[in-house]
N, C-alpha and C. Protein backbone atom coordinates (compact mmCIF):
# COMPACT_ATOMS: atom_id res chain seq x y z
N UNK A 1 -19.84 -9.77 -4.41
CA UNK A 1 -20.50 -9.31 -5.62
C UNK A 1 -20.50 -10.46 -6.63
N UNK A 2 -21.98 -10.90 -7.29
CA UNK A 2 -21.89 -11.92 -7.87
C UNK A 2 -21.28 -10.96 -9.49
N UNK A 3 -21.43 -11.88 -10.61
CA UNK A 3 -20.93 -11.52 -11.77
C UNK A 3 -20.95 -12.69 -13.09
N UNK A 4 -22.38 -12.30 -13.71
CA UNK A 4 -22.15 -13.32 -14.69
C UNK A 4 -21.92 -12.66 -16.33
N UNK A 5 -20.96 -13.04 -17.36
CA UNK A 5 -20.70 -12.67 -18.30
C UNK A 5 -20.63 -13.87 -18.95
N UNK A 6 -20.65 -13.47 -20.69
CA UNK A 6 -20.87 -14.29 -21.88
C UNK A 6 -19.37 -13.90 -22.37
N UNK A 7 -19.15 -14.97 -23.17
CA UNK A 7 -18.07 -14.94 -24.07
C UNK A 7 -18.85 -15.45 -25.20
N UNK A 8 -18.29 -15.45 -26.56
CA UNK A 8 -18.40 -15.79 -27.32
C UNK A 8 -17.46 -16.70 -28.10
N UNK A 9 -16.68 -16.88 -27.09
CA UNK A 9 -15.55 -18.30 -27.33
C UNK A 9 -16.19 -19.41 -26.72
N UNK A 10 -15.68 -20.43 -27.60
CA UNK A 10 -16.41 -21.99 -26.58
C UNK A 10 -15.26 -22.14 -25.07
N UNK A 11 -15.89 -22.68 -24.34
CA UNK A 11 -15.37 -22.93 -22.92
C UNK A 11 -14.03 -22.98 -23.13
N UNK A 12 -13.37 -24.09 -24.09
CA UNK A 12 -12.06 -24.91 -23.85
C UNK A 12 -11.26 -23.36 -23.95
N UNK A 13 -11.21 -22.43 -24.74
CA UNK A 13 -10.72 -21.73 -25.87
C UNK A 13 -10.80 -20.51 -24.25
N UNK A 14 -11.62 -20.62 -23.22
CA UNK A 14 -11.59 -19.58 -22.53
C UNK A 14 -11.13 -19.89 -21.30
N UNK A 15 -10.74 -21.57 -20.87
CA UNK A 15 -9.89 -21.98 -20.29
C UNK A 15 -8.36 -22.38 -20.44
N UNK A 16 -7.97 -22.44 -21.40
CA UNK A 16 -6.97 -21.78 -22.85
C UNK A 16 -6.08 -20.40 -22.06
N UNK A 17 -7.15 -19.19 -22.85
CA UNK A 17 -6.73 -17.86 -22.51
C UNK A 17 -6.74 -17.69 -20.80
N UNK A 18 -7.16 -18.34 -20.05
CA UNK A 18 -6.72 -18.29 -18.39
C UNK A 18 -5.73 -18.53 -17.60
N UNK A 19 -5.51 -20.14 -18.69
CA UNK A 19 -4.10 -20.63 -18.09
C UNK A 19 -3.10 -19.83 -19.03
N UNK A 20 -2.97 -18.99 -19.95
CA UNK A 20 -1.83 -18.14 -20.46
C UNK A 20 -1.54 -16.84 -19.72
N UNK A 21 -3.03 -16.49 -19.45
CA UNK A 21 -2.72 -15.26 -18.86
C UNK A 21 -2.97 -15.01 -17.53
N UNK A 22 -2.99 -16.05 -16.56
CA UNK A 22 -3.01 -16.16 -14.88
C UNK A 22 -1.57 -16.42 -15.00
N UNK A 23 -0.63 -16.07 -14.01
CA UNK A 23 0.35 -16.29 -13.46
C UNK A 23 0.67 -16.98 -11.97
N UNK A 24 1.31 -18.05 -11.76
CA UNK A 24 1.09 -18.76 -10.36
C UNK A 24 1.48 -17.39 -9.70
N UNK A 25 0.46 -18.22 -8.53
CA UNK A 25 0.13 -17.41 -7.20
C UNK A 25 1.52 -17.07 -6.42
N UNK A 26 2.28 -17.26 -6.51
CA UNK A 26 4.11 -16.83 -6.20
C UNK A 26 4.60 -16.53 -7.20
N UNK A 27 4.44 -15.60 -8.45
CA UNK A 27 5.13 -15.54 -9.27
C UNK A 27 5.99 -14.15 -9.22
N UNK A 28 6.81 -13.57 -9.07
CA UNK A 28 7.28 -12.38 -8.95
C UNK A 28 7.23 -10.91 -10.33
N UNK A 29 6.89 -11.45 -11.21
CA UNK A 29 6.22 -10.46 -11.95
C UNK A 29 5.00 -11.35 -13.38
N UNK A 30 4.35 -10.71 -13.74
CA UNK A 30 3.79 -11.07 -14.64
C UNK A 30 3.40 -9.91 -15.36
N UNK A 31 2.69 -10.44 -16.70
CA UNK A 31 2.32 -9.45 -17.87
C UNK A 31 0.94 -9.12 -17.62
N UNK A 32 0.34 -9.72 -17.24
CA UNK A 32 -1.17 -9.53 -17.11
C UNK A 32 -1.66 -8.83 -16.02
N UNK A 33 -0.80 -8.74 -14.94
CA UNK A 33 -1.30 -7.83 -13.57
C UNK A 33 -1.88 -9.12 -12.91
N UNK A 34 -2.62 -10.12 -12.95
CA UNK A 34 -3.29 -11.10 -12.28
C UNK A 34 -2.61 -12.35 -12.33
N UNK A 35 -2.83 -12.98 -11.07
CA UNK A 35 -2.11 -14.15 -10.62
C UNK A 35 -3.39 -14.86 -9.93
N UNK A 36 -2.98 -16.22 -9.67
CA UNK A 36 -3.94 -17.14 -8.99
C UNK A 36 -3.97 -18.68 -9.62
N UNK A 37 -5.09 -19.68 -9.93
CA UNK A 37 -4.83 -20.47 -10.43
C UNK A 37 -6.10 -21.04 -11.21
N UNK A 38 -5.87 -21.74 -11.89
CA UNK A 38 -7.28 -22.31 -12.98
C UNK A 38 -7.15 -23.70 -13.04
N UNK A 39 -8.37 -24.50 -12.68
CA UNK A 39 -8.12 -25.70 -12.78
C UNK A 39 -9.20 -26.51 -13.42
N UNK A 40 -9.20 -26.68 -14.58
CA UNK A 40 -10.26 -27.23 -15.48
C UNK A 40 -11.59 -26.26 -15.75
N UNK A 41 -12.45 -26.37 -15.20
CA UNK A 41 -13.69 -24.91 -15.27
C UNK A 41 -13.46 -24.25 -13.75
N UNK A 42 -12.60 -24.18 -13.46
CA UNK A 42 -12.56 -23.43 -12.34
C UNK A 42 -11.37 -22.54 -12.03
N UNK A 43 -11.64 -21.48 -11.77
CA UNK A 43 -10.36 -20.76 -11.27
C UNK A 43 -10.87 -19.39 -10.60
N UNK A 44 -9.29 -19.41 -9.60
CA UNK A 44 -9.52 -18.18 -8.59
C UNK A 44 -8.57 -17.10 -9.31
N UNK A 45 -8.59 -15.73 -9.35
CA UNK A 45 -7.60 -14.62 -9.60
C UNK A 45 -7.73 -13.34 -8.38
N UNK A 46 -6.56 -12.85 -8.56
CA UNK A 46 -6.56 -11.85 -7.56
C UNK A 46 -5.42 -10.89 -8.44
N UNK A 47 -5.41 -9.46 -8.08
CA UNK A 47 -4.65 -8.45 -8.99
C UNK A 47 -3.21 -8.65 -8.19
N UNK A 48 -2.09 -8.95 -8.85
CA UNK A 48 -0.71 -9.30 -8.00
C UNK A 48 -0.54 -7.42 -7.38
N UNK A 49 -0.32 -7.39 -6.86
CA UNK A 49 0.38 -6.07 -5.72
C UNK A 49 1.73 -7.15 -5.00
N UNK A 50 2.20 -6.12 -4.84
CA UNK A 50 4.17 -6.12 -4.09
C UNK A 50 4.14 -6.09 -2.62
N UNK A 51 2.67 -5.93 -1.88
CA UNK A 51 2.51 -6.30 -0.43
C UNK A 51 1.82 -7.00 0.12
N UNK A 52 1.39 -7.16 1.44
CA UNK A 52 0.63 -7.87 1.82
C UNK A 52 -0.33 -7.24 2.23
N UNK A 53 -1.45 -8.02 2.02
CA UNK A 53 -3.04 -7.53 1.91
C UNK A 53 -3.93 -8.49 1.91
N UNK A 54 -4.18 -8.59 3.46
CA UNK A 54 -4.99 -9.96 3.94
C UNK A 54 -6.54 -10.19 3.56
N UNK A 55 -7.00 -8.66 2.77
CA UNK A 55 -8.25 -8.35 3.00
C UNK A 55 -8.16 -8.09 1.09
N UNK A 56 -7.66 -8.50 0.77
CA UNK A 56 -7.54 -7.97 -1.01
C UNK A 56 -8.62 -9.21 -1.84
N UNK A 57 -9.47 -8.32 -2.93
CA UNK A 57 -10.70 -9.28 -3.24
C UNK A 57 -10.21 -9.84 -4.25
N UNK A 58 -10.73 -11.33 -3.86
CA UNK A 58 -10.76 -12.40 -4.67
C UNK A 58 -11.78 -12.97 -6.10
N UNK A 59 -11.66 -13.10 -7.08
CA UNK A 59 -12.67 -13.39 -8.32
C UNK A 59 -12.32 -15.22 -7.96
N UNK A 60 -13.61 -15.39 -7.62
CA UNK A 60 -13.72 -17.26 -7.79
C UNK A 60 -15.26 -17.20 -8.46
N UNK A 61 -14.32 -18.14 -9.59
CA UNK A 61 -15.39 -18.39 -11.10
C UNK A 61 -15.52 -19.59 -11.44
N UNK A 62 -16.29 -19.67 -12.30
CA UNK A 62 -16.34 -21.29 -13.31
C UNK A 62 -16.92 -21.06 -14.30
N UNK A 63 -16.51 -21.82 -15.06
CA UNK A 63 -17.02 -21.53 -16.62
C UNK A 63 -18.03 -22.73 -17.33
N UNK A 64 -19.18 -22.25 -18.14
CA UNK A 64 -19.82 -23.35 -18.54
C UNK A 64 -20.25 -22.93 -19.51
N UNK A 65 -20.94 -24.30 -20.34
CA UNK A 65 -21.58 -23.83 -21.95
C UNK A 65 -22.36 -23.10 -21.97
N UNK A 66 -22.49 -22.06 -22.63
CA UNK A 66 -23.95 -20.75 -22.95
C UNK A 66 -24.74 -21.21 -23.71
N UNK A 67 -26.38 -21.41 -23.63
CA UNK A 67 -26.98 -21.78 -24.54
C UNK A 67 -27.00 -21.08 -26.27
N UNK A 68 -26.88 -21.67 -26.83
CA UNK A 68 -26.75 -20.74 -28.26
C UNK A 68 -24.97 -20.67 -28.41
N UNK A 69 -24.29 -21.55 -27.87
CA UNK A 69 -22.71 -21.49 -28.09
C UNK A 69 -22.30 -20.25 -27.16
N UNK A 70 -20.65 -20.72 -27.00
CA UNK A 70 -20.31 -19.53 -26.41
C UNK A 70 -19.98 -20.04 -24.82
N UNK A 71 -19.27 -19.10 -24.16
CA UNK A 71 -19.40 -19.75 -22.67
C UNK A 71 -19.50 -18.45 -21.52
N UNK A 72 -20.42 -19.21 -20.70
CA UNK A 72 -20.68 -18.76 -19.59
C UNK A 72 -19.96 -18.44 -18.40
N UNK A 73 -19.57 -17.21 -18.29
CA UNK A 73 -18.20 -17.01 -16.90
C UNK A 73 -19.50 -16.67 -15.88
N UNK A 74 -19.54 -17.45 -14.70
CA UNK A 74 -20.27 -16.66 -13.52
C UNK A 74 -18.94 -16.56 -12.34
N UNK A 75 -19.21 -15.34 -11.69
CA UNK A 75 -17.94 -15.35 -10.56
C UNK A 75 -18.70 -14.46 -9.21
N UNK A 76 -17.65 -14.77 -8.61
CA UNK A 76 -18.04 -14.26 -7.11
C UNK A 76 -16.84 -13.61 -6.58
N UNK A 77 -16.92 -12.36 -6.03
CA UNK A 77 -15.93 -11.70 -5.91
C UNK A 77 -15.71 -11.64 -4.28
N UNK A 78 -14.69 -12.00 -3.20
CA UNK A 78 -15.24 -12.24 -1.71
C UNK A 78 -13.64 -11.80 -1.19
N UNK A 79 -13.78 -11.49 -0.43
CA UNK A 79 -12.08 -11.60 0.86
C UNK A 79 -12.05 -13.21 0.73
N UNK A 80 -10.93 -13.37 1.34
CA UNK A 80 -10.31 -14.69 2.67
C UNK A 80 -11.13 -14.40 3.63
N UNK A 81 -11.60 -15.54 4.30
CA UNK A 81 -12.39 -15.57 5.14
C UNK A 81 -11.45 -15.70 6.75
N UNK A 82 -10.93 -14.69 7.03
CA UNK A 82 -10.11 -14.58 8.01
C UNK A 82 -10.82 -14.21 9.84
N UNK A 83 -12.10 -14.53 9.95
CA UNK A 83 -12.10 -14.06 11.20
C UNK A 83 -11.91 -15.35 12.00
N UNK A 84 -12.07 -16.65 11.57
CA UNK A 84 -11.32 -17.29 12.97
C UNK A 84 -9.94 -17.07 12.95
N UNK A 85 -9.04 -16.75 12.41
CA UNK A 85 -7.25 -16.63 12.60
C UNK A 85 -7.73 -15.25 13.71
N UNK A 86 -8.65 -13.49 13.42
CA UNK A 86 -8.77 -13.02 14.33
C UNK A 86 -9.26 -13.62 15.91
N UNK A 87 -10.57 -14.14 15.89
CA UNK A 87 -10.52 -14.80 16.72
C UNK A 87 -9.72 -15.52 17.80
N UNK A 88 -9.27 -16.52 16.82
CA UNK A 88 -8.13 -17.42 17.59
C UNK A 88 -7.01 -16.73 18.17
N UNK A 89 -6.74 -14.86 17.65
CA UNK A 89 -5.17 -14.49 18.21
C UNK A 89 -5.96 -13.78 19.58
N UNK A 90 -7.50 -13.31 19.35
CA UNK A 90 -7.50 -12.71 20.21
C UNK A 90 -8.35 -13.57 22.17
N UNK A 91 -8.30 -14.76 20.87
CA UNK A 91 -8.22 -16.01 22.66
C UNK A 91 -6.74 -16.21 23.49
N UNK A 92 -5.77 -16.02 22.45
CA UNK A 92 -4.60 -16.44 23.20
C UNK A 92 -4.28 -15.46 23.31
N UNK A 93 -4.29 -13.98 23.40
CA UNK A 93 -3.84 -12.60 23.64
C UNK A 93 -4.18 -12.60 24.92
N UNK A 94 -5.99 -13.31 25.32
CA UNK A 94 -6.65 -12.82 26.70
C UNK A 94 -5.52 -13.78 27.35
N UNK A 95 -5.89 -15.11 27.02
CA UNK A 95 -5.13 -16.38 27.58
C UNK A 95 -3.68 -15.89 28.63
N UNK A 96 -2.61 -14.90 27.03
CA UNK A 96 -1.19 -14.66 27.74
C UNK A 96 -1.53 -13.54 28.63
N UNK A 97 -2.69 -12.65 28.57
CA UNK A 97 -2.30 -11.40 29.46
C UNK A 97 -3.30 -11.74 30.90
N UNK A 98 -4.22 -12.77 30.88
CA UNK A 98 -4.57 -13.19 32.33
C UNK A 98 -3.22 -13.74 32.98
N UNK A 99 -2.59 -14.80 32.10
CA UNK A 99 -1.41 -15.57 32.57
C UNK A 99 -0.50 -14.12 33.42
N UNK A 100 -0.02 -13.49 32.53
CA UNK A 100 0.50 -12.66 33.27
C UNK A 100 0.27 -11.89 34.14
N UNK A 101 -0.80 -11.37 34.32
CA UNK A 101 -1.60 -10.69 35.37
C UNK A 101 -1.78 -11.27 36.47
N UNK A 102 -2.36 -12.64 36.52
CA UNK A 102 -2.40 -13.51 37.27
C UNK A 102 -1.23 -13.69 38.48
N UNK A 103 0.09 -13.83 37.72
CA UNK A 103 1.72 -14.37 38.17
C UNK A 103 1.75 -12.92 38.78
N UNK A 104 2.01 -12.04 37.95
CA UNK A 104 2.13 -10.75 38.65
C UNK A 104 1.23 -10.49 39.96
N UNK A 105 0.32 -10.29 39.80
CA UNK A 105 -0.65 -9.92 41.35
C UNK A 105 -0.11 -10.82 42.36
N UNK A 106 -0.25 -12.60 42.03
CA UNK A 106 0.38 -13.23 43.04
C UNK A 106 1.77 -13.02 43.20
N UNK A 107 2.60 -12.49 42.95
CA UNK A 107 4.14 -12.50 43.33
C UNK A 107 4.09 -10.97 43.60
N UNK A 108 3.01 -10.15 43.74
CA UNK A 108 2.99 -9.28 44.32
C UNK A 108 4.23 -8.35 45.67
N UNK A 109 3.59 -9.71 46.47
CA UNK A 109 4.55 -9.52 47.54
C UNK A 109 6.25 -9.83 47.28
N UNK A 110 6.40 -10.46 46.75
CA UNK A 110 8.04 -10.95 46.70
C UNK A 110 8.60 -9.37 45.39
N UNK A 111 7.63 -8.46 45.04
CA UNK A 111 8.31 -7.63 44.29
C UNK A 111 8.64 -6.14 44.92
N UNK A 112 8.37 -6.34 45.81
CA UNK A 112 8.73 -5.09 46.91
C UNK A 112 7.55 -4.78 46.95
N UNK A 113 6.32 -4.86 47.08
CA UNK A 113 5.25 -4.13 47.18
C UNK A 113 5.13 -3.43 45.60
N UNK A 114 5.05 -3.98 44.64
CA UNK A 114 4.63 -3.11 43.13
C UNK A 114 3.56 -2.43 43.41
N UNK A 115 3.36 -1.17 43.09
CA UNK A 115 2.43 -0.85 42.94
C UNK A 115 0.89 -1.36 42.22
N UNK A 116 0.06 -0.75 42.51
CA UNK A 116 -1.57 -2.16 41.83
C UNK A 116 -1.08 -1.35 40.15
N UNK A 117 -0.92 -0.25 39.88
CA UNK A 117 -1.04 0.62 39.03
C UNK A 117 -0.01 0.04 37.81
N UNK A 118 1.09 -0.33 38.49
CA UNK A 118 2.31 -1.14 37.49
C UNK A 118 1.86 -2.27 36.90
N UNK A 119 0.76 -3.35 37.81
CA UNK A 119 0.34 -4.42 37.28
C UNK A 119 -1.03 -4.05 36.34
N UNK A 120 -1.49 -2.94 36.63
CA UNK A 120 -2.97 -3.37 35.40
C UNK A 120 -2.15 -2.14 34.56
N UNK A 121 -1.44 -1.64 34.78
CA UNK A 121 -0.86 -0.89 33.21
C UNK A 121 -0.68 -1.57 32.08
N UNK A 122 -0.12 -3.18 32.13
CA UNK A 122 -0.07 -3.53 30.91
C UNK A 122 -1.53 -3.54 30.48
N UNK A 123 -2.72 -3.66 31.26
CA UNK A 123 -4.29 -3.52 30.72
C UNK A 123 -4.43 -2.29 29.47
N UNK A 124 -3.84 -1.50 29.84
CA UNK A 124 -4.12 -0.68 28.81
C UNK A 124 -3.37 -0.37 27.31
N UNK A 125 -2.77 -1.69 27.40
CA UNK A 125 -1.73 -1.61 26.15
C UNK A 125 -3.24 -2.54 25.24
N UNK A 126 -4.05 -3.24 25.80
CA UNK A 126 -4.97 -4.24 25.00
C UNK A 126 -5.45 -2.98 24.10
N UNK A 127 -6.28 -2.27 24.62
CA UNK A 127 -7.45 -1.04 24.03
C UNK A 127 -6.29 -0.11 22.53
N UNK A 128 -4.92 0.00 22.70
CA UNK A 128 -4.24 0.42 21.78
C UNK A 128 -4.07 -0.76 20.87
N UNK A 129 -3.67 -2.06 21.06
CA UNK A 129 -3.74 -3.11 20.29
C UNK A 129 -5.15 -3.23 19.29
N UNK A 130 -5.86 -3.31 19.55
CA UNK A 130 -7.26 -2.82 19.15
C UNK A 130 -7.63 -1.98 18.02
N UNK A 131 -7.15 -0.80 18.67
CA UNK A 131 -7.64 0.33 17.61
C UNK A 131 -6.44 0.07 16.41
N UNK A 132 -5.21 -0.67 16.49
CA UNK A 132 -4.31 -0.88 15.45
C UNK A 132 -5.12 -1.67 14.83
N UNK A 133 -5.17 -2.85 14.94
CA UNK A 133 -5.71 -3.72 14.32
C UNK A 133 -6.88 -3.29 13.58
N UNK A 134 -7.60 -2.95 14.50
CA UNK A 134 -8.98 -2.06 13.41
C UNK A 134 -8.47 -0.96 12.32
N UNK A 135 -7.61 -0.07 12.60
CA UNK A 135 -6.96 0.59 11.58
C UNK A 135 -6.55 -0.04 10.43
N UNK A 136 -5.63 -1.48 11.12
CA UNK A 136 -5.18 -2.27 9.83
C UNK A 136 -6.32 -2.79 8.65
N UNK A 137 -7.10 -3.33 9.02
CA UNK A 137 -8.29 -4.00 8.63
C UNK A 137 -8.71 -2.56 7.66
N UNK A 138 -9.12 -1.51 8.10
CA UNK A 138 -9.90 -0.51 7.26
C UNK A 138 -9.09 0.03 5.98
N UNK A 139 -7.53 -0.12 6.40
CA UNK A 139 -6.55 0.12 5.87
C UNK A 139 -6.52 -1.05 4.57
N UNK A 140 -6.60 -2.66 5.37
CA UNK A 140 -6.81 -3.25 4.08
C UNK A 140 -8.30 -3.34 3.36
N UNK A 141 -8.83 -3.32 3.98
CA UNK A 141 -10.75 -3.01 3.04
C UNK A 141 -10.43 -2.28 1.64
N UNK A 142 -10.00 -0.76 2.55
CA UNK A 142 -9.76 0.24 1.76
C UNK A 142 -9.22 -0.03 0.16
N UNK A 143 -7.65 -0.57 0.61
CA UNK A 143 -6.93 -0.73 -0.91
C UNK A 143 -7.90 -1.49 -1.53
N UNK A 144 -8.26 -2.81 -0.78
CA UNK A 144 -8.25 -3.94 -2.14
C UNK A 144 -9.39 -3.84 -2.81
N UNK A 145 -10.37 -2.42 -2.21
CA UNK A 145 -11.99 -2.62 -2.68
C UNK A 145 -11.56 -2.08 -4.29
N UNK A 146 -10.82 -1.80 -5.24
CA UNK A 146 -10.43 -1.48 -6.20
C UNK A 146 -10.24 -2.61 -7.12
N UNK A 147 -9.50 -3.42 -6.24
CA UNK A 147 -9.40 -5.26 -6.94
C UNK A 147 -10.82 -5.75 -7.42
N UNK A 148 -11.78 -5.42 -7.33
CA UNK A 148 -12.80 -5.80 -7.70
C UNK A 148 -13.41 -5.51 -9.42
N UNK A 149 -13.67 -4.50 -9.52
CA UNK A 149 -13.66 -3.52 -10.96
C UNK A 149 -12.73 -4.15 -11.78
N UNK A 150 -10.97 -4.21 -11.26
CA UNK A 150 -10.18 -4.52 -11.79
C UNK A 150 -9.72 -5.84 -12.33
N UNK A 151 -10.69 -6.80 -11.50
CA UNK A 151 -10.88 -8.70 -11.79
C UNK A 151 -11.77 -8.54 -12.83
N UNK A 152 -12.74 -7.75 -13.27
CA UNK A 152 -13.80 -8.30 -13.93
C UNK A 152 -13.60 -7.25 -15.09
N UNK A 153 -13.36 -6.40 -15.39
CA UNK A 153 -12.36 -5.29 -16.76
C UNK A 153 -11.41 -6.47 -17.06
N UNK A 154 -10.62 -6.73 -16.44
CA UNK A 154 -9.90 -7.87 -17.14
C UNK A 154 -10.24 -9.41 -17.79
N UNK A 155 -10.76 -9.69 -17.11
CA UNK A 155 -11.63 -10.87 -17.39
C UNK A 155 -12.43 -10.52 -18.39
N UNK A 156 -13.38 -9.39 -18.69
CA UNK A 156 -13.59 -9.50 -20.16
C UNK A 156 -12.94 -9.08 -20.88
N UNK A 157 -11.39 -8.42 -20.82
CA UNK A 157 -10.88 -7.88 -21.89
C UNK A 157 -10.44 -9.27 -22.13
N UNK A 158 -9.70 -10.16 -21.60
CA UNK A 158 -9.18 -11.60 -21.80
C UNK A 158 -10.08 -12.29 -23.01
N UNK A 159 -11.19 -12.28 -22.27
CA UNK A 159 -12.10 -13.25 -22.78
C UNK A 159 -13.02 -13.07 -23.31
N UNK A 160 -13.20 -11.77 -24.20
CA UNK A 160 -14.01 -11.44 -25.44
C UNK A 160 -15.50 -11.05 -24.75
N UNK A 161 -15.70 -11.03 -23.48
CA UNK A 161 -16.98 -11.04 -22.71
C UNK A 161 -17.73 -9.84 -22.78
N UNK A 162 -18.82 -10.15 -22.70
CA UNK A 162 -19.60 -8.60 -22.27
C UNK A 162 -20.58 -8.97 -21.19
């Protein structure tokens, strides 16, 4: 979600009120509810919460002069862009459970005759792995779609914006 707002403070004065009221991104409590970081006309915020939430939305902004005085906040509100880390776990998931499948079928014989049924059982632990993960994901969508409303209510209460 894009997001552009006016202040009626000059830039410096609204990069000022950012760095007072952002709290570093590890900070264990703050006054403002928001943490993240600001670095000259630029800064990211996110609403601090007490867990983890891979999927919780991000405000990345920059600030510039408004014609007629005043400054210009435009922002973009987005996740972490996390699907190669999914990706990548779910190459080495196939990777370890061919590996094992593989060793297993061939040592077949040296295990007394295993049944075929013992070796593709771990197959069906993948399809439950799955539906967790997808749970997790909807689970985080869910909370953080609230972080959004809540980056940009703040951001103009901060910063005099409409």
């Amino acid at each position: 979600m894009n997001v552009d707002i006016l202040s009626p403070l000059p830039r410096t004065d609204c990069a000022k009120r950012l760095h007072q009221h952002v709290s570093g991104e590890w900070s264990l409590a703050t006054d403002s509810g928001v943490v993240g970081s600001v670095t000259g006309d630029t800064f990211v915020i996110r609403k601090k919460i007490y867990y983890r939430n891979s999927f919780q939305r991000r405000l990345y902004g920059t600030l510039s002069d408004a014609t007629g005085g005043g400054t210009r906040i435009h922002g973009e509100t987005r996740e972490m862009n996390l699907k190669w880390i999914f990706i990548l776990a779910g190459v080495i998931a196939a990777v370890a459970f061919l590996g094992v499948f593989v060793t297993l079928f061939t040592h077949r014989a040296e295990l007394n005759n295993l049944p075929l049924v013992a070796i593709i059982g771990p197959a069906l632990v993948i399809p439950l792995l799955v539906g967790i993960m997808v749970v997790a994901v909807w689970i985080g969508r869910t909370l953080g779609r609230s972080n959004e409303a809540f980056l940009i209510d703040w951001l103009k209460r901060t910063l005099d914006a409409k």
